[in-house]
Protein backbone atom coordinates (compact mmCIF):
# COMPACT_ATOMS: atom_id res chain seq x y z
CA UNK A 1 0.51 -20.10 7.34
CA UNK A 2 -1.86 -17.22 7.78
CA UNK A 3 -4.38 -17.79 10.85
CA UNK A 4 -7.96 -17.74 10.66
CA UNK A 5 -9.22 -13.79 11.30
CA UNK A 6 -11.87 -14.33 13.38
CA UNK A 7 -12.07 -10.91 15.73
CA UNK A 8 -9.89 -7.88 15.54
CA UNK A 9 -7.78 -8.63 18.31
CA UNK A 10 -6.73 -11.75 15.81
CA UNK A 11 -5.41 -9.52 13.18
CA UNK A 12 -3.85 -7.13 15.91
CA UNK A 13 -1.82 -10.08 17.85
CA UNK A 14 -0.91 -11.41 14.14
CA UNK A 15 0.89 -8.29 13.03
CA UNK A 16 2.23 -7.76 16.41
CA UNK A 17 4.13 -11.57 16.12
CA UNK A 18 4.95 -11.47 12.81
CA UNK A 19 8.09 -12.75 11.77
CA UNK A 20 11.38 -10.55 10.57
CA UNK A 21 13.43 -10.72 7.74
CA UNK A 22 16.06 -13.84 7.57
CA UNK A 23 19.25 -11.69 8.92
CA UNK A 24 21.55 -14.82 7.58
CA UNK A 25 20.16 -14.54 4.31
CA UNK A 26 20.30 -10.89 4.20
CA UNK A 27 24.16 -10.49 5.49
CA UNK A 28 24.99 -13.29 2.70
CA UNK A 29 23.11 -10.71 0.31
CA UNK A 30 25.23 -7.66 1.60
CA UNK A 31 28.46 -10.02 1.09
CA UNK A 32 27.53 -11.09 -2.26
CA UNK A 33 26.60 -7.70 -3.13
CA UNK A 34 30.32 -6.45 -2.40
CA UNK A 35 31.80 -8.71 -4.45
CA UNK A 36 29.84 -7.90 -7.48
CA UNK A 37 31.89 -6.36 -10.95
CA UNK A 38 30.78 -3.16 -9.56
CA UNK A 39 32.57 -0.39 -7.38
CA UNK A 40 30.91 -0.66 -4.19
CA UNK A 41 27.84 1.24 -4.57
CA UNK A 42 27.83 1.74 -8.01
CA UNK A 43 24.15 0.97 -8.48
CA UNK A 44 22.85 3.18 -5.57
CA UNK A 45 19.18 1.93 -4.10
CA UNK A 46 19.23 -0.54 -6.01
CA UNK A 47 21.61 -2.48 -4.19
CA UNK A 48 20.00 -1.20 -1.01
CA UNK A 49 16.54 -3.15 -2.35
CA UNK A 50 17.80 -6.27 -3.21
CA UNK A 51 19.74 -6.77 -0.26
CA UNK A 52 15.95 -5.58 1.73
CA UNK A 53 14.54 -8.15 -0.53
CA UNK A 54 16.56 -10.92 0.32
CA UNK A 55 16.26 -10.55 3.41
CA UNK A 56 12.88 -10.88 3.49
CA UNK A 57 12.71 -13.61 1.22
CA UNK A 58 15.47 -15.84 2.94
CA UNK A 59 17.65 -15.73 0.15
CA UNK A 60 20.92 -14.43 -0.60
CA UNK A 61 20.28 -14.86 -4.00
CA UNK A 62 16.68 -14.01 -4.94
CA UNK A 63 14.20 -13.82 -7.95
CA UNK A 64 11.03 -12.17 -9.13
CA UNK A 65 8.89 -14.86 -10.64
CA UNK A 66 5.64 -14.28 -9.20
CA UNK A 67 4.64 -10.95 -8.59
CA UNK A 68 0.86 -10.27 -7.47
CA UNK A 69 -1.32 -7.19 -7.91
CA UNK A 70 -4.60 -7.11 -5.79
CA UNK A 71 -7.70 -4.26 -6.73
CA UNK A 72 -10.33 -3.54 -3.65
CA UNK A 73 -12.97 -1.50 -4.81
CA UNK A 74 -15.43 0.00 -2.28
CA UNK A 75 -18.35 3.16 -1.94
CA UNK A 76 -18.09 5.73 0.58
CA UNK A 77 -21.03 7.26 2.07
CA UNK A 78 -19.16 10.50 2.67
CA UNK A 79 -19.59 10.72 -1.04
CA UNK A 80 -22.92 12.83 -0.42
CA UNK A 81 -21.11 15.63 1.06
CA UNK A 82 -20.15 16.78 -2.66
CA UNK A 83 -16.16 15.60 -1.73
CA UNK A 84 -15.60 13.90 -5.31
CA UNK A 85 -15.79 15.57 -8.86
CA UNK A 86 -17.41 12.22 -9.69
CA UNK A 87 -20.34 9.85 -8.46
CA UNK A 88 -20.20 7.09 -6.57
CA UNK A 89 -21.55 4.94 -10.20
CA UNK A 90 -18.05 5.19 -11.56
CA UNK A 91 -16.91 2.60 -8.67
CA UNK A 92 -18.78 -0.15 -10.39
CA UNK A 93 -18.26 0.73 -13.72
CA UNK A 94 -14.38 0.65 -13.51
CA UNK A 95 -14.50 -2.71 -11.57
CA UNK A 96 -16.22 -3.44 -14.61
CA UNK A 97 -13.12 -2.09 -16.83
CA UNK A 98 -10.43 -4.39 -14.42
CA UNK A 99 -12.51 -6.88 -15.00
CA UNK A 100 -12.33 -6.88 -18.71
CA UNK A 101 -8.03 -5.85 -19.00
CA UNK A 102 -9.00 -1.95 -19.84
CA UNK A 103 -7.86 0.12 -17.01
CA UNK A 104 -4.08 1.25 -16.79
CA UNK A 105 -3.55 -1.13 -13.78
CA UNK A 106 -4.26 -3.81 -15.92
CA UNK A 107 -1.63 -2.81 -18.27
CA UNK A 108 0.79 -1.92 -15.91
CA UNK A 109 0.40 -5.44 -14.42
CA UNK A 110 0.69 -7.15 -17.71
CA UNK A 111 3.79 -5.08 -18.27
CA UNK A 112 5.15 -6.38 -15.31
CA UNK A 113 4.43 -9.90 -15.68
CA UNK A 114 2.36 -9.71 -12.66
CA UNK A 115 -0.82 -12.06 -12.03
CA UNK A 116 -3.98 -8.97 -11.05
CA UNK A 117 -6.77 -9.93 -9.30
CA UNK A 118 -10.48 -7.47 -8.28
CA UNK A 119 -12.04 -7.49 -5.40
CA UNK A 120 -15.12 -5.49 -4.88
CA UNK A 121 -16.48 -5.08 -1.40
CA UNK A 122 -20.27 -4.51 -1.02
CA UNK A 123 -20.63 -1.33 -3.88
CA UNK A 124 -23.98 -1.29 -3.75
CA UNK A 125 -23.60 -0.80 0.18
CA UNK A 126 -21.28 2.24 1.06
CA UNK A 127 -19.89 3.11 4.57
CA UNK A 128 -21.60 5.38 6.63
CA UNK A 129 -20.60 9.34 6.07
CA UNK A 130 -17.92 9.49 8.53
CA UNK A 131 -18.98 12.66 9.67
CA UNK A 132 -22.08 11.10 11.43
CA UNK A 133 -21.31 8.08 12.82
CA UNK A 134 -18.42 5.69 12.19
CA UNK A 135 -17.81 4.82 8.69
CA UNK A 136 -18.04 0.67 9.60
CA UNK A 137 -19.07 -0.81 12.48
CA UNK A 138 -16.43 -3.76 14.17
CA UNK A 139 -17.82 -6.69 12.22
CA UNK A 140 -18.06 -4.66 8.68
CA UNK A 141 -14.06 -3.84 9.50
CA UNK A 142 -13.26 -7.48 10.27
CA UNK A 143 -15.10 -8.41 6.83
CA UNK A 144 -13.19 -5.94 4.70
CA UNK A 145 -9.65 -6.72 6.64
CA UNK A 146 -10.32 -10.70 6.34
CA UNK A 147 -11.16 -10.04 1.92
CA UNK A 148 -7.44 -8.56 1.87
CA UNK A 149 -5.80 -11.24 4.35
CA UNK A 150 -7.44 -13.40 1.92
CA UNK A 151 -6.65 -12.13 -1.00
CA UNK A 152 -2.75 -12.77 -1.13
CA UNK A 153 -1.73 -15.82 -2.99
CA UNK A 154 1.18 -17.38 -0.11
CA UNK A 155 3.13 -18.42 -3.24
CA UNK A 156 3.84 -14.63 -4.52
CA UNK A 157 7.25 -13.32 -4.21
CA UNK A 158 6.06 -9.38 -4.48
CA UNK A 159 2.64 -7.65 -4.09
CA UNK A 160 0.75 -4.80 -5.03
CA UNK A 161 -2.42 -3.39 -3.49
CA UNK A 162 -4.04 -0.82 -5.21
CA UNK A 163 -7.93 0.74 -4.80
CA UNK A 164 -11.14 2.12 -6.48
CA UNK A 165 -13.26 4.09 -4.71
CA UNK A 166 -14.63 7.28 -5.88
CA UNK A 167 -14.35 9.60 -3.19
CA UNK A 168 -11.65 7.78 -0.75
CA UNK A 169 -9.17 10.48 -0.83
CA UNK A 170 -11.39 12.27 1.71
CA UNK A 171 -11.05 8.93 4.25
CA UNK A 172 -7.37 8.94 3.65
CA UNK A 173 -7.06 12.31 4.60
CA UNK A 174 -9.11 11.80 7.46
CA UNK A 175 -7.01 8.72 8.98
CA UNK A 176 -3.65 10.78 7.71
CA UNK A 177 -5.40 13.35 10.45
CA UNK A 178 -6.24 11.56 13.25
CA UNK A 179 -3.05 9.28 12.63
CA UNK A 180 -0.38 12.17 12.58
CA UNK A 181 -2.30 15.30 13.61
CA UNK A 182 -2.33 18.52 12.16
CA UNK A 183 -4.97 20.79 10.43
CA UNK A 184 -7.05 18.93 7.99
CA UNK A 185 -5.83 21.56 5.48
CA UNK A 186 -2.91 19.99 5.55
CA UNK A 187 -4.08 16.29 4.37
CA UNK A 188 -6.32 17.54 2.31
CA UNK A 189 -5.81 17.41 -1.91
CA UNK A 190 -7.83 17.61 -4.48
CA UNK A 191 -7.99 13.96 -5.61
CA UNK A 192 -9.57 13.79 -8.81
CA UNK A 193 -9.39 17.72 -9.17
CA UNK A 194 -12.38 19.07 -7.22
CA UNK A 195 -11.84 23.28 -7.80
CA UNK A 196 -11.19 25.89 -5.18
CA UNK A 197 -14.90 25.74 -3.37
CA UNK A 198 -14.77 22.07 -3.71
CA UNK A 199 -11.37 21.75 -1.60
CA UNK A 200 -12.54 23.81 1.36
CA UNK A 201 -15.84 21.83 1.18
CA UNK A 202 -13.62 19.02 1.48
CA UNK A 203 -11.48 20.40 4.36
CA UNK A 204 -14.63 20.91 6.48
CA UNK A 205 -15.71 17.04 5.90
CA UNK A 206 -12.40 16.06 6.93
CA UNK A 207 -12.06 18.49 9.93
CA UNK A 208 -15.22 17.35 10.91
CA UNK A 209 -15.03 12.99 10.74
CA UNK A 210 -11.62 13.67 13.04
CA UNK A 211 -13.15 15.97 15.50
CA UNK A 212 -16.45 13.37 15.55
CA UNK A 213 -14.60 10.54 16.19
CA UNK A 214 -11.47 12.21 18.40
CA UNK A 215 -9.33 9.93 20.10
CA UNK A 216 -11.60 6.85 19.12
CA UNK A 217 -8.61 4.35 19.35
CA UNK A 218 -5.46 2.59 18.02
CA UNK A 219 -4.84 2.06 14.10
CA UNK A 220 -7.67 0.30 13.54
CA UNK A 221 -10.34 2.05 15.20
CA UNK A 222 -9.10 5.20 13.24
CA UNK A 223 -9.76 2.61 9.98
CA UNK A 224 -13.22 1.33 11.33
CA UNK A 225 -14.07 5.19 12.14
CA UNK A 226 -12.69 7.54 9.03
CA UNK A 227 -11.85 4.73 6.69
CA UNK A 228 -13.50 2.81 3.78
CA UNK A 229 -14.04 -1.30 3.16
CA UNK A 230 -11.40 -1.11 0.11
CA UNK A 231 -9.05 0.91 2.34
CA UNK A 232 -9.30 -1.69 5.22
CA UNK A 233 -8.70 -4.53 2.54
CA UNK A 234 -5.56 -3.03 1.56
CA UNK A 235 -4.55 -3.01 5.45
CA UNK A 236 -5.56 -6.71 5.47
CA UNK A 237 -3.70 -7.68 1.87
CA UNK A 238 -0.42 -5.89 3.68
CA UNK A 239 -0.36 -7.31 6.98
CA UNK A 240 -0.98 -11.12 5.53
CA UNK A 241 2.02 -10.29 3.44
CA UNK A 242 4.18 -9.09 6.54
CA UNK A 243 2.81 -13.00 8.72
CA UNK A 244 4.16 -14.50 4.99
CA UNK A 245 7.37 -12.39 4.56
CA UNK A 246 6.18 -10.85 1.16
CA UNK A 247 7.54 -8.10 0.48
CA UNK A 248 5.11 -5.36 -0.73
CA UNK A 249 4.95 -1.83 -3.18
CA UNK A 250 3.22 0.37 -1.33
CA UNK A 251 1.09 2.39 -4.17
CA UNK A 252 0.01 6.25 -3.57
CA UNK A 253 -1.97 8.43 -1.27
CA UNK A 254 -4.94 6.23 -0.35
CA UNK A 255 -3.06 2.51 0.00
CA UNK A 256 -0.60 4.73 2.29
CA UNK A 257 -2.99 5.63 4.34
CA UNK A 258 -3.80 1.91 5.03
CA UNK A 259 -0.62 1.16 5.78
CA UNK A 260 -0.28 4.07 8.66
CA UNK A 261 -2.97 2.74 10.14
CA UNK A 262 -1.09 -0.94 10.29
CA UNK A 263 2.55 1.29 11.43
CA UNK A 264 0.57 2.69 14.42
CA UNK A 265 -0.69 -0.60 15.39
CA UNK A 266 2.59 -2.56 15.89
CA UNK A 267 6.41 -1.69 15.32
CA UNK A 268 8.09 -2.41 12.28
CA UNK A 269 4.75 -3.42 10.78
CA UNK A 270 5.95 -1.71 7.51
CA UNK A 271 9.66 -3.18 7.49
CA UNK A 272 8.38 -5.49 4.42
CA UNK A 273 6.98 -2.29 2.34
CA UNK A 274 8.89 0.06 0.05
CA UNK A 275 7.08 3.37 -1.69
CA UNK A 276 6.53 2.71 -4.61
CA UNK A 277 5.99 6.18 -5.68
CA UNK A 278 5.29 9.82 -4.72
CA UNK A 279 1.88 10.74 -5.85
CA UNK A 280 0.82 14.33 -7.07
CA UNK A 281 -1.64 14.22 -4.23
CA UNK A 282 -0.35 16.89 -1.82
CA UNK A 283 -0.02 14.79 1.43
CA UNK A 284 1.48 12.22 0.25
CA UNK A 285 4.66 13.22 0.83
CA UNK A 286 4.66 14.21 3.77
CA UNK A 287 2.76 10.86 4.95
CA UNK A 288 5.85 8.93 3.57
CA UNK A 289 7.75 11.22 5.13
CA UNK A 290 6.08 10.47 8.45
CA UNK A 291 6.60 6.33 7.93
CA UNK A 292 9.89 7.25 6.74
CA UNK A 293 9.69 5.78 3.11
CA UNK A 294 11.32 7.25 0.36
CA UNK A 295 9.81 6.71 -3.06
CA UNK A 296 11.65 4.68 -5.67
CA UNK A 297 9.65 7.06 -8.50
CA UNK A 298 8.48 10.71 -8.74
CA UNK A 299 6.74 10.71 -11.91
CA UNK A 300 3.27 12.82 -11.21
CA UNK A 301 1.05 10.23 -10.59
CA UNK A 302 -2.06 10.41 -8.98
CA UNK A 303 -4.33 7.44 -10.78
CA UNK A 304 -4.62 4.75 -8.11
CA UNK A 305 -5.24 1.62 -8.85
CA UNK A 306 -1.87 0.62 -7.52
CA UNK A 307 -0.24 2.08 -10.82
CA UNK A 308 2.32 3.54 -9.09
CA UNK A 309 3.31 0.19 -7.46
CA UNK A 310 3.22 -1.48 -10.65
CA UNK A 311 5.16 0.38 -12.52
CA UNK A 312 7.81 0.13 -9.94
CA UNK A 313 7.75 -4.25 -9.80
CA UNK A 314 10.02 -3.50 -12.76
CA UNK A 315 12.58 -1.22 -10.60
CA UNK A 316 12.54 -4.17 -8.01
CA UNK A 317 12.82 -6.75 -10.72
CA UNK A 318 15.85 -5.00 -11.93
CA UNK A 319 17.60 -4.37 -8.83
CA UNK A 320 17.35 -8.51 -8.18
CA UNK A 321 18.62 -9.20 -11.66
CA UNK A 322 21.18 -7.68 -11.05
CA UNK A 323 22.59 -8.68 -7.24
CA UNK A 324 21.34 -12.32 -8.56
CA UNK A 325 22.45 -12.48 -11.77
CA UNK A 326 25.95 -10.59 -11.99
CA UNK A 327 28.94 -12.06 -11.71
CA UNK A 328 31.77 -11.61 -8.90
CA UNK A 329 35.00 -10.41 -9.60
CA UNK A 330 36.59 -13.77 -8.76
CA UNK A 331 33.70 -15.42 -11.23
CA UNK A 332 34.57 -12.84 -14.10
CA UNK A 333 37.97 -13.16 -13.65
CA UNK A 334 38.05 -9.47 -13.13
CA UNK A 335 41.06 -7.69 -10.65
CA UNK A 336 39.04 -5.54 -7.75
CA UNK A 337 42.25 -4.07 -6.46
């Protein structure tokens, strides 16, 4: 059961006790594993997964069945700072497009025979440019984090967080900054392909939200600070799934960010999350390399939405079938030497 979030320090002690994986389950998944009509790591990460998944599911012999993608959309007031090569209007008009099945997520999902749900948080509202004041004050924060808590059905077996927000790669770099240090240079990409001028405009944004709000607090005073409402829904949508032991595909640049943010607050708050992909953004890898998550795909994405994530339910769903659904040598009748 997910408590009621009803003041920050809620959210923080909830992540902090969160329950572990089932070690029982998860040794009965290694032993099962090595007796599979395989030669003992045969299928690489694969085996590595389902054995993670099991574990965290309490089974030694798992299924997908009921995988859940959740969109938060938000508006960023940084936005008027020129950071985006497109306006803040195209926020609303692709909710529009999840709404109505036309946006890649939405096929990705479908692909995946996941259930995909929208969320948008206040659009006609943005944050406050981070660069003058804090992006949300504590009780905008606690909204945004309690739509994501809320947002994950407790009887999915896998989720997916993904984002809209026109302009957020600017907050991600900024919490990637104040989370892991460095030059902003270094966090900063081009998101949805601002030119040469446009990057160092974007640098200077970023360089100054992290000096403005320096040493402002734990995770999630870096989120209430630099971050956005559909970034702190993703933090909310991950840490429910840690206090319900759903394991979760962490999606690109932006939904990574949100999870850093959780990883600061509490150890082993990311134990439940695999990468579900390296993005073409130009931090990302280096923030995965930070939380120490390797991607399960490489494939140039840089869409959002939680595309990446989706696209890898089927590399989880696979791995399962197989620990699951093969048989043992002693089943198959087969001699393992």
């Amino acid at each position: 059961m997910l408590p009621e979030l009803n003041d920050l320090n809620t959210f923080r002690k909830a992540l902090k006790d969160a329950p572990g994986p089932d070690d029982a389950a998860a040794q009965e998944a290694v032993e099962r594993n090595g007796q599979l009509t395989k030669p003992p790591g045969a299928l690489g990460r694969l085996e590595d997964i389902a054995i993670w998944y099991a574990g965290w599911r309490g089974q030694s012999r798992p299924q997908i069945n009921s995988p859940q993608v959740v969109v938060f959309a938000g508006n960023h007031g940084v936005t008027a700072q020129g950071v985006s090569a497109f306006p803040p209007e195209v926020t609303v008009q692709m909710v529009a497009n999840f709404e109505h099945g036309g946006a890649a997520i939405n096929q990705l999902a479908k692909s995946a025979g996941a259930t995909m749900t929208v969320h948008a948080l206040d659009l006609d509202r943005p944050t406050t440019d981070f660069t003058k004041a804090p992006a949300m004050s504590e009780d905008e924060l606690l909204v945004a984090l309690r739509t994501g808590w809320m947002a994950v059905d407790p009887e999915a077996d896998l989720l997916v967080v993904g984002e809209m927000g026109i302009g957020n790669t600017t907050p991600a770099a900024a919490i990637a900054c104040a989370l892991f240090g460095g030059d902003a240079s270094e966090w900063t990409g081009r998101g949805t392909g601002v030119d040469d001028a446009g990057l160092e405009n974007k640098t200077r944004v970023v360089t100054e939200g992290v000096v403005l709000h320096a040493g402002c607090g734990d995770g999630l005073d870096i989120l209430r600070c630099l971050g956005g409402r559909e970034i702190a829904a993703m933090a909310g949508a991950i840490a429910a799934a840690r206090v319900l032991r759903i394991p979760v595909i962490l999606d690109g640049f932006i939904c990574t960010s949100a999870a850093a943010c959780l990883d600061q607050l509490a150890p082993g708050a990311l134990d439940h999350t695999v990468a579900g992909h390296q993005s073409a953004e130009s931090a990302h890898a280096a923030m995965l390399a930070k939380l120490g998550k390797d991607p399960l795909l490489t494939l140039g994405l840089r869409l959002g939405e939680g595309s990446g994530a989706a696209l890898a339910i089927n590399i989880l769903k696979s791995a399962i079938a197989c620990h699951s659904g093969m048989a043992t040598f002693a089943e198959a009748g087969v001699s393992d030497g």
